[in-house]
Protein backbone atom coordinates (compact mmCIF):
# COMPACT_ATOMS: atom_id res chain seq x y z
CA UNK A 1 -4.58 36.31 -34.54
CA UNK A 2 -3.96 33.79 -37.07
CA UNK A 3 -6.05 31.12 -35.44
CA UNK A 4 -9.05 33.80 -34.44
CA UNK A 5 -9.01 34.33 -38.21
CA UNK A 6 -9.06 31.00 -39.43
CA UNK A 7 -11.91 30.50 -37.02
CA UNK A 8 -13.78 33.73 -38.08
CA UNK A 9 -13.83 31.97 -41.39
CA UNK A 10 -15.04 28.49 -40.33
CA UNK A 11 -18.11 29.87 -38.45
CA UNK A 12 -19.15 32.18 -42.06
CA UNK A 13 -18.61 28.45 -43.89
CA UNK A 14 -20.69 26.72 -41.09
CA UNK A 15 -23.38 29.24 -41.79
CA UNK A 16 -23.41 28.81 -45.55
CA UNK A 17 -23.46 24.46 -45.26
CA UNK A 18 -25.10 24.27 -42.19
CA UNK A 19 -21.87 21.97 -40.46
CA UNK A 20 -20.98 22.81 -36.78
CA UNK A 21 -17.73 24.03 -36.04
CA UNK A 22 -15.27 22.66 -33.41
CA UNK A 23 -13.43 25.71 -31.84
CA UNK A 24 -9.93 25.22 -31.27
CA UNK A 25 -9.46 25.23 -27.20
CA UNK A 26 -6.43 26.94 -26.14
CA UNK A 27 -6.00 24.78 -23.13
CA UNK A 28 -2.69 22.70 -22.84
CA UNK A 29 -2.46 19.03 -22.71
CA UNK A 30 -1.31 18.69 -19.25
CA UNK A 31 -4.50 20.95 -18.53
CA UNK A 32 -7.03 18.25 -19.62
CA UNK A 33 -5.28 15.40 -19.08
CA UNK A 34 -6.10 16.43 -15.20
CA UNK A 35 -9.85 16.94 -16.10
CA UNK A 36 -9.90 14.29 -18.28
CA UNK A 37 -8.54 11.68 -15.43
CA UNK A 38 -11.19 13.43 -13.04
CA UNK A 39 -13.96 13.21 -15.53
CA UNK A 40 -13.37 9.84 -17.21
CA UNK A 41 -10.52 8.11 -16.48
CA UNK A 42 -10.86 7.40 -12.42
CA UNK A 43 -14.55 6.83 -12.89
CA UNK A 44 -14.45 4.54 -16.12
CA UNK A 45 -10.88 2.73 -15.76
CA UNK A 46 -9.64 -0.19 -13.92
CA UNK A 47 -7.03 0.81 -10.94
CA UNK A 48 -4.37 -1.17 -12.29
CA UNK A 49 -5.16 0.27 -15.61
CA UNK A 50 -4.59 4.21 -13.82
CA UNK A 51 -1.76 3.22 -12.87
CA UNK A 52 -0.30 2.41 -15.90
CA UNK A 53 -1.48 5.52 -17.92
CA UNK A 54 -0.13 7.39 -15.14
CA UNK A 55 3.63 6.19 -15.10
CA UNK A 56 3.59 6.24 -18.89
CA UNK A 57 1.87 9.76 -18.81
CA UNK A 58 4.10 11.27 -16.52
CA UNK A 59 7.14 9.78 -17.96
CA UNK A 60 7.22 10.25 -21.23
CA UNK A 61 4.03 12.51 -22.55
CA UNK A 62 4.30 15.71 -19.57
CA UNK A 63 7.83 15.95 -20.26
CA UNK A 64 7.52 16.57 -24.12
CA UNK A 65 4.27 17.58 -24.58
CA UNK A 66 2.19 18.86 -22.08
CA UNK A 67 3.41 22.31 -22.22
CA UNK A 68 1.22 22.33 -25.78
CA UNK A 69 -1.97 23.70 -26.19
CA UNK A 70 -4.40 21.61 -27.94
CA UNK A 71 -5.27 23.64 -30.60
CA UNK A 72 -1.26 23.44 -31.53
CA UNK A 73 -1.41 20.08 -31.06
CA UNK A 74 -4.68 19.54 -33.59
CA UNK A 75 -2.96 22.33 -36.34
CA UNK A 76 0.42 20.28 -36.17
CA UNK A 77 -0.14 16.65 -35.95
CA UNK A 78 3.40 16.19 -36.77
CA UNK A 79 4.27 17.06 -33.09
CA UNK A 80 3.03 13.53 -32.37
CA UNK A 81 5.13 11.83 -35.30
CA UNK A 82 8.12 13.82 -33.56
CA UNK A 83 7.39 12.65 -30.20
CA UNK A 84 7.13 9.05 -31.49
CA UNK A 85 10.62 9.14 -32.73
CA UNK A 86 12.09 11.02 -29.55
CA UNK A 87 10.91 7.64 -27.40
CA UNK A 88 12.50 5.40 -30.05
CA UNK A 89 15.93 7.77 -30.18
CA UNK A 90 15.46 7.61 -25.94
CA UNK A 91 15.55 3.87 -26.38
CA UNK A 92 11.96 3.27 -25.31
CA UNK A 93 10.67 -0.38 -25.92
CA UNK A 94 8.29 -0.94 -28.46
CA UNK A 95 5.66 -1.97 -25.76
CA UNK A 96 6.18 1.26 -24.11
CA UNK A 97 5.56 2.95 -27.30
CA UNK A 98 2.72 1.84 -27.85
CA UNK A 99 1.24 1.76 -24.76
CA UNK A 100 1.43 5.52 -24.75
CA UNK A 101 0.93 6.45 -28.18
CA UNK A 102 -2.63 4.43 -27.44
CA UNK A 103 -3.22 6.59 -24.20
CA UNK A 104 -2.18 9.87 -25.90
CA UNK A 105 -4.51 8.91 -28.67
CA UNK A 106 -7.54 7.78 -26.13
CA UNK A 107 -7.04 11.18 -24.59
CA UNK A 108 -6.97 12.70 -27.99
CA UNK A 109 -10.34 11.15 -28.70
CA UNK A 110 -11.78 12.80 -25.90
CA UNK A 111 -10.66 16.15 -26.49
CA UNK A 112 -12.41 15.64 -29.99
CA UNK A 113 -15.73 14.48 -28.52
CA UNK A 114 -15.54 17.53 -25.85
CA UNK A 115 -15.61 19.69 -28.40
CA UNK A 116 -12.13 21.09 -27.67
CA UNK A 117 -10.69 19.48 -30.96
CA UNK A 118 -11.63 19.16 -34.65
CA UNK A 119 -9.59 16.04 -34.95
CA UNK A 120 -7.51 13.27 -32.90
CA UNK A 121 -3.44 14.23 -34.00
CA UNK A 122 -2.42 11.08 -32.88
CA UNK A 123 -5.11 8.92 -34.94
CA UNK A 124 -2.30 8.48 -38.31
CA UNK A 125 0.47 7.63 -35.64
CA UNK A 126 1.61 4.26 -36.20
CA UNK A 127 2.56 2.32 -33.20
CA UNK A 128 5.50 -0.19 -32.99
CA UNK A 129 4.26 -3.79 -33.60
CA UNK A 130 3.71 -5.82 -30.35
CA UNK A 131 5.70 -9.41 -30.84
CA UNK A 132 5.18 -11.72 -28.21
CA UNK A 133 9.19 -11.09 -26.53
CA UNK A 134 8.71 -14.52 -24.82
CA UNK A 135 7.59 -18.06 -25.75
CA UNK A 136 4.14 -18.90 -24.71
CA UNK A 137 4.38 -21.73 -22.00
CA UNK A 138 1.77 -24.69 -21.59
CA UNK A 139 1.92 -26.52 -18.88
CA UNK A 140 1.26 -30.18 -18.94
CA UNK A 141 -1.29 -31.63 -15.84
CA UNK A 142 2.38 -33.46 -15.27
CA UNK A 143 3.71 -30.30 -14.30
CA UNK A 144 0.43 -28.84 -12.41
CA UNK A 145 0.69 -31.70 -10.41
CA UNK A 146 4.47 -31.21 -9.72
CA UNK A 147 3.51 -27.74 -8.66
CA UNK A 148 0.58 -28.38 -6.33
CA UNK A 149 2.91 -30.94 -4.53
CA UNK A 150 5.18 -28.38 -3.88
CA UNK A 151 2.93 -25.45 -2.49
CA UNK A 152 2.92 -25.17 1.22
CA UNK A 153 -1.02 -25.25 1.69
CA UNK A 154 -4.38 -26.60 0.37
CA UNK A 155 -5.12 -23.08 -0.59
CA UNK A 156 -2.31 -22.52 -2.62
CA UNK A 157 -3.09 -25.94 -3.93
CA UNK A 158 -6.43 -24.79 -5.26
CA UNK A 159 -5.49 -21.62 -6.52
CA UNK A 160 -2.79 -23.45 -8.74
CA UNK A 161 -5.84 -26.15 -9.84
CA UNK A 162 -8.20 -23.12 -10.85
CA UNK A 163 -6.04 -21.53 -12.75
CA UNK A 164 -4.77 -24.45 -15.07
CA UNK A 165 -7.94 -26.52 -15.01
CA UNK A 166 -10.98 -24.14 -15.21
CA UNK A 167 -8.85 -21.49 -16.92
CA UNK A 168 -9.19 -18.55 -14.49
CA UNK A 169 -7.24 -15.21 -14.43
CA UNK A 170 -5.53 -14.92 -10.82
CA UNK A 171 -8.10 -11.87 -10.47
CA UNK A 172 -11.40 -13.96 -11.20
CA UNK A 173 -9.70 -17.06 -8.96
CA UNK A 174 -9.58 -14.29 -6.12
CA UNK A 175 -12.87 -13.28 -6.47
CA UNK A 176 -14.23 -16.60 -6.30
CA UNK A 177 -17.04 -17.31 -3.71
CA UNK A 178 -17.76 -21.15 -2.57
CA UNK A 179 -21.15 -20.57 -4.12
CA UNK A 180 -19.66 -19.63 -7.61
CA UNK A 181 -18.84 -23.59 -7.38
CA UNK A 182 -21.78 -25.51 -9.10
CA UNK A 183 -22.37 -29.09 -9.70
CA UNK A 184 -20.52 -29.18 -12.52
CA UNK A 185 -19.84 -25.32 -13.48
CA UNK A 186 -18.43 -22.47 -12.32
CA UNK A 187 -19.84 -18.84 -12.67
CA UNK A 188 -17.21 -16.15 -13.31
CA UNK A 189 -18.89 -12.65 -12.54
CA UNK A 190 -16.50 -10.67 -10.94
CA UNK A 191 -12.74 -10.28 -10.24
CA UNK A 192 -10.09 -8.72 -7.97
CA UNK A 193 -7.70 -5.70 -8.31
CA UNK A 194 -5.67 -4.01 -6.35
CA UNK A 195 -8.25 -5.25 -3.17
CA UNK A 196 -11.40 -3.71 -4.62
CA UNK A 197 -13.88 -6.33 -6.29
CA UNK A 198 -14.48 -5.39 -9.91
CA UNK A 199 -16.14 -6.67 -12.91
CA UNK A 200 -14.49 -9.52 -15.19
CA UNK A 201 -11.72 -8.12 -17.78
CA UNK A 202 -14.29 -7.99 -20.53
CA UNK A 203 -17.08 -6.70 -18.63
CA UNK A 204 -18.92 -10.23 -19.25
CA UNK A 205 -20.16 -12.94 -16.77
CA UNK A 206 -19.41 -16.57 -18.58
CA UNK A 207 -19.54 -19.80 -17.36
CA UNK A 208 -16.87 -22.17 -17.14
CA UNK A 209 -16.82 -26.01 -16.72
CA UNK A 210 -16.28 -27.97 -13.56
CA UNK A 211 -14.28 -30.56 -14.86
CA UNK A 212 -14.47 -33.89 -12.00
CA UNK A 213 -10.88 -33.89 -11.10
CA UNK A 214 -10.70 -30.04 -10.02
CA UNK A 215 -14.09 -30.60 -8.02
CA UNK A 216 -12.04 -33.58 -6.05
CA UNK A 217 -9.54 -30.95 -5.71
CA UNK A 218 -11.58 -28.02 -4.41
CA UNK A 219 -14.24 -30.26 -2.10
CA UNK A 220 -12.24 -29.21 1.02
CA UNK A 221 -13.12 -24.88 0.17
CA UNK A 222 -14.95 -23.72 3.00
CA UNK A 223 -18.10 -21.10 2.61
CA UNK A 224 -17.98 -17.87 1.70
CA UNK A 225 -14.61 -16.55 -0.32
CA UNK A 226 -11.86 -18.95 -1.35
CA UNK A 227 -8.87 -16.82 -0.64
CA UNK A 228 -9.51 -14.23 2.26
CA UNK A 229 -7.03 -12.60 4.14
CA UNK A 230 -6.91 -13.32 7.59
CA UNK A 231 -9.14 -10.49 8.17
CA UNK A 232 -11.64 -11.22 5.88
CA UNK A 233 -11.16 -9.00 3.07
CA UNK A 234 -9.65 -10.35 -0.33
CA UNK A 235 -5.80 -10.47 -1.34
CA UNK A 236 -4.60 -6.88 -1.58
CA UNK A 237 -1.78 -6.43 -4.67
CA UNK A 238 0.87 -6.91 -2.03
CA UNK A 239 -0.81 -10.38 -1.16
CA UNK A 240 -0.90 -11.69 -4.87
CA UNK A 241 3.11 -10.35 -5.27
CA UNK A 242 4.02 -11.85 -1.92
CA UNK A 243 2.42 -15.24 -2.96
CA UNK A 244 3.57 -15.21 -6.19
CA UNK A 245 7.21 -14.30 -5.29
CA UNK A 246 7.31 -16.84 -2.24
CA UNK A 247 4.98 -19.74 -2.98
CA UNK A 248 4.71 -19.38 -6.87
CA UNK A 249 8.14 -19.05 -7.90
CA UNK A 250 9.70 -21.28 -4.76
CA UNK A 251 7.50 -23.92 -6.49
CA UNK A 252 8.91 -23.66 -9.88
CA UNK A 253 12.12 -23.83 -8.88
CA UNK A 254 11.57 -26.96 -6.95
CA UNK A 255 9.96 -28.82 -9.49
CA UNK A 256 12.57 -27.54 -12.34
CA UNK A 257 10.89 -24.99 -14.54
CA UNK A 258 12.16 -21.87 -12.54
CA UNK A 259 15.35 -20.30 -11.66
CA UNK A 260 15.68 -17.79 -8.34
CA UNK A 261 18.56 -15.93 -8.10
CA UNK A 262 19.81 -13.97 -5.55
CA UNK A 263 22.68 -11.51 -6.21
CA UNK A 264 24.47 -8.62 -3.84
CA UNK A 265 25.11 -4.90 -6.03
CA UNK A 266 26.56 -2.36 -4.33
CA UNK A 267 25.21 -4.12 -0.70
CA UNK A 268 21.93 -4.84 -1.67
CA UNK A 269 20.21 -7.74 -1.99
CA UNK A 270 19.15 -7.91 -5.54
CA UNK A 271 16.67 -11.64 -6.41
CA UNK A 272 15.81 -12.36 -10.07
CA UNK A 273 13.07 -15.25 -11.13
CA UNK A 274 13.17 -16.27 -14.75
CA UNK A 275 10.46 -18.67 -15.21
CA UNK A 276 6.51 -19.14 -15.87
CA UNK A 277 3.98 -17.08 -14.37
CA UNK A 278 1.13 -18.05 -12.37
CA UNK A 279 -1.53 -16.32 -15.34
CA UNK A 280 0.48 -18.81 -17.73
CA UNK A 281 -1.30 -22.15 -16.08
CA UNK A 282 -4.62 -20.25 -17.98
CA UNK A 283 -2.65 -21.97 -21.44
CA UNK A 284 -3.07 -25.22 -19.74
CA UNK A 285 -6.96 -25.67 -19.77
CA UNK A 286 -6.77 -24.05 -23.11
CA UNK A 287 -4.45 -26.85 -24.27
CA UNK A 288 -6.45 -29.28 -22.22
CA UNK A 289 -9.98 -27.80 -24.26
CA UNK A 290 -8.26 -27.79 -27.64
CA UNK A 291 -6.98 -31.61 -27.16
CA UNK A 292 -10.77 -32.73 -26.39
CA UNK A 293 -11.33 -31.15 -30.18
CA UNK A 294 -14.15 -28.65 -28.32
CA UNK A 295 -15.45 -25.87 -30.62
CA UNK A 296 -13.25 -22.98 -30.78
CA UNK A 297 -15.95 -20.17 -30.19
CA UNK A 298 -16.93 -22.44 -27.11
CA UNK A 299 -13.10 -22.70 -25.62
CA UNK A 300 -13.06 -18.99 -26.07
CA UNK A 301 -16.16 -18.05 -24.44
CA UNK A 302 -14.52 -20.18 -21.67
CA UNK A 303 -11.45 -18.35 -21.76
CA UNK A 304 -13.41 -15.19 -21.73
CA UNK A 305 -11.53 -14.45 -25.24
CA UNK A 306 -12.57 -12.96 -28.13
CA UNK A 307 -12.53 -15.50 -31.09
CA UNK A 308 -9.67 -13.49 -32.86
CA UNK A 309 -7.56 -13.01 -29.77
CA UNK A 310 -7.98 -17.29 -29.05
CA UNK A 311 -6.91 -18.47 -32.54
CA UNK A 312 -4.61 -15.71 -32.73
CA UNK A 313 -3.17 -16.60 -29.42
CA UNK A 314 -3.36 -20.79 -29.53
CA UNK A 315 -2.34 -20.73 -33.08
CA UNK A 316 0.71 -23.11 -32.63
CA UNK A 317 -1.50 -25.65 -30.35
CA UNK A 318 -4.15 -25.56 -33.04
CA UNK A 319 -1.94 -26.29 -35.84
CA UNK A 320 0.02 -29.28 -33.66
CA UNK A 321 -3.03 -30.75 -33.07
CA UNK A 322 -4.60 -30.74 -36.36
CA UNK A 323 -5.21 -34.20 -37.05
CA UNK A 324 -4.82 -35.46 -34.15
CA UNK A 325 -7.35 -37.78 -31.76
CA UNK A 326 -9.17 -36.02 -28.96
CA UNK A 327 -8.39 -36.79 -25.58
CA UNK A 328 -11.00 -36.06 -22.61
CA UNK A 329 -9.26 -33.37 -20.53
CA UNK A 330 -10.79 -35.37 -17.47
CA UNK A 331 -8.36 -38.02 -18.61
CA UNK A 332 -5.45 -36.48 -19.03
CA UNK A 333 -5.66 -34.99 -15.50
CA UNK A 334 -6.24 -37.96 -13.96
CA UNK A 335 -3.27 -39.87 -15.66
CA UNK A 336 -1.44 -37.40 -13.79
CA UNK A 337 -2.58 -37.35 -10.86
CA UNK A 338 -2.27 -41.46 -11.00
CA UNK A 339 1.64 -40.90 -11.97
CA UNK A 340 2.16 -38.67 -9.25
CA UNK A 341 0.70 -40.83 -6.38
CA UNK A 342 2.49 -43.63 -7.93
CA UNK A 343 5.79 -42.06 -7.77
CA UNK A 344 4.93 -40.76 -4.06
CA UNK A 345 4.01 -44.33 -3.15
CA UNK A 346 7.44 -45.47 -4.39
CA UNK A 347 9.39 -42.92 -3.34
CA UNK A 348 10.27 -42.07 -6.31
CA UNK A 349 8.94 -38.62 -6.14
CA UNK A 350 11.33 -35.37 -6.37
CA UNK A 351 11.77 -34.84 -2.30
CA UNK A 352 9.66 -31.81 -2.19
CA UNK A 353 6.67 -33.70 -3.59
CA UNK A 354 7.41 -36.15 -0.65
CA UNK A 355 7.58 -33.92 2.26
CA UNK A 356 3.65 -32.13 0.60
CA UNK A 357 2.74 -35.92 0.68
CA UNK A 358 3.35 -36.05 4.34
């Protein structure tokens, strides 16, 4: 009655000042979060993006709040303050936070432009800071070149060289046709998740350069796409784990920068990897770019960055190498490369790196 009344007088305002009235929908939130995934999210989102809303949603928003109607929700936005500090008293990380105070509030948003709320309850919710939990790690070409010496196959071999010299996320490397290989550039128009063939993570085509060292290293790719299954098609999300957990990390522990290990709880089988990722040789032809002294809005339209997001990211490279002489990222690959056949010449080489030699 209360609400019918307060809404009774909004419409004789709106008719006096002319403004249109939002009227308060009585439907809950777990209601129109299912028309709002059928409407918006499944047609506008990424896969790997649903996925994520939809673990966070179900875990932590039904449970609380989806019993609410929205117009309860929009008349007492301190039902989101309270729901903030019931994740925090449930020992929720701060990244989970805030992932799902952001989703709540992206759903709010659409509620609001629906017309089934005057305002977004979630929009004065502040979300736990995001620090970076672990160190940002740059690989040297030293270390590429340990790694692609200690990958089973030429494939893997130029998946590791795209990523650290041309910058690639494992998605766009996956995508990646033989024609998207120029003379001396490489297009970037598309990527892979989950299987399916998508647009780029910003929604933007960019071009990246072909530096003369990862062209020697990718002149063996046949036609057609880089990394196909066996039947064709490109990696799945199982393929990418499965490489990543078998090639990937087996590498890094061979060459020293990775730890694998392998415990038994309660008779199972439980295997750990602490070490670098395969996304994190992407910092390595952002190092390489910032050592040549390019422009920064040039390195991060390679990247595909925004400028904030680059010198907010690379802020510690940028400062070390203020001052500093540039140095042709050509060169430094190919001082590596040099060292590494020397010390597989020799012998000298770590005995993984010997038996990829032969």
């Amino acid at each position: 009655k209360a609400e019918a009344q307060d809404f009774s007088d909004a419409l004789a305002a709106a008719k006096r000042t002319g403004v249109r009235v939002r009227k308060q929908s009585s439907q809950t939130l777990q209601a129109f979060g299912l028309e709002y995934r059928e409407k918006y999210a499944s047609i506008e989102l990424a896969p790997t993006t649903l996925d994520v809303q939809r673990s966070l949603w179900n875990a932590h928003v039904l449970p609380e709040l989806g019993d609410h109607r929205l117009s309860r929700l929009a008349n007492e936005p301190e039902l989101v303050q309270e729901f903030k500090a019931s994740l925090v008293a449930k020992g929720v990380g701060d990244g989970s936070i805030a992932k799902t105070l952001a989703i709540l509030s992206a759903v709010f948003n659409k509620a609001v432009e629906w017309n089934r709320m005057a305002s977004n309850p979630a929009a004065a919710v502040r979300k736990p800071s995001q620090k970076r939990r672990r160190p940002m790690l740059v690989p040297a070409p030293a270390t590429v070149e340990a790694l692609r010496m200690a990958v089973p196959r030429d494939r893997d071999q130029w998946l590791i060289s795209l990523l650290a010299y041309a910058g690639l996320r494992p998605g766009e490397a996956l995508a990646l046709q033989r024609s998207d290989l120029g003379a001396r550039s490489i297009s970037v128009t598309k990527a892979i998740s989950l299987g399916t063939e998508k647009d780029t993570k910003t929604g933007k085509d960019r071009v990246v350069p072909l530096l003369a060292p990862l062209a020697d290293d990718l002149s063996g790719v046949p036609s057609g796409l880089i990394f196909p299954r066996p039947d064709g098609e490109p990696w799945a999300d199982h393929d990418y784990r499965n490489w990543r957990e078998r090639v990937w990390q087996a590498a890094c522990q061979a060459v020293g920068i990775g730890t694998i290990t392998v415990t038994q709880i309660d008779g199972r089988t439980k295997r750990s990897y602490v070490g670098p990722r395969p996304y994190d040789l992407r910092h390595a032809f952002a190092s390489l770019m910032f050592h040549e002294q390019r422009n920064p809005l040039e390195i991060a339209e390679f990247m595909g960055h925004d400028p904030q997001v680059l010198f907010r990211t690379y802020a510690h490279v940028i400062a070390e190498l203020r001052g500093a002489l540039p140095i042709a990222a050509e060169d430094q690959i190919g001082e590596a490369k040099r060292a590494t056949f020397v010390q597989r010449s020799r012998g000298t080489a770590p005995r993984h790196q010997q038996q990829r030699a032969k």
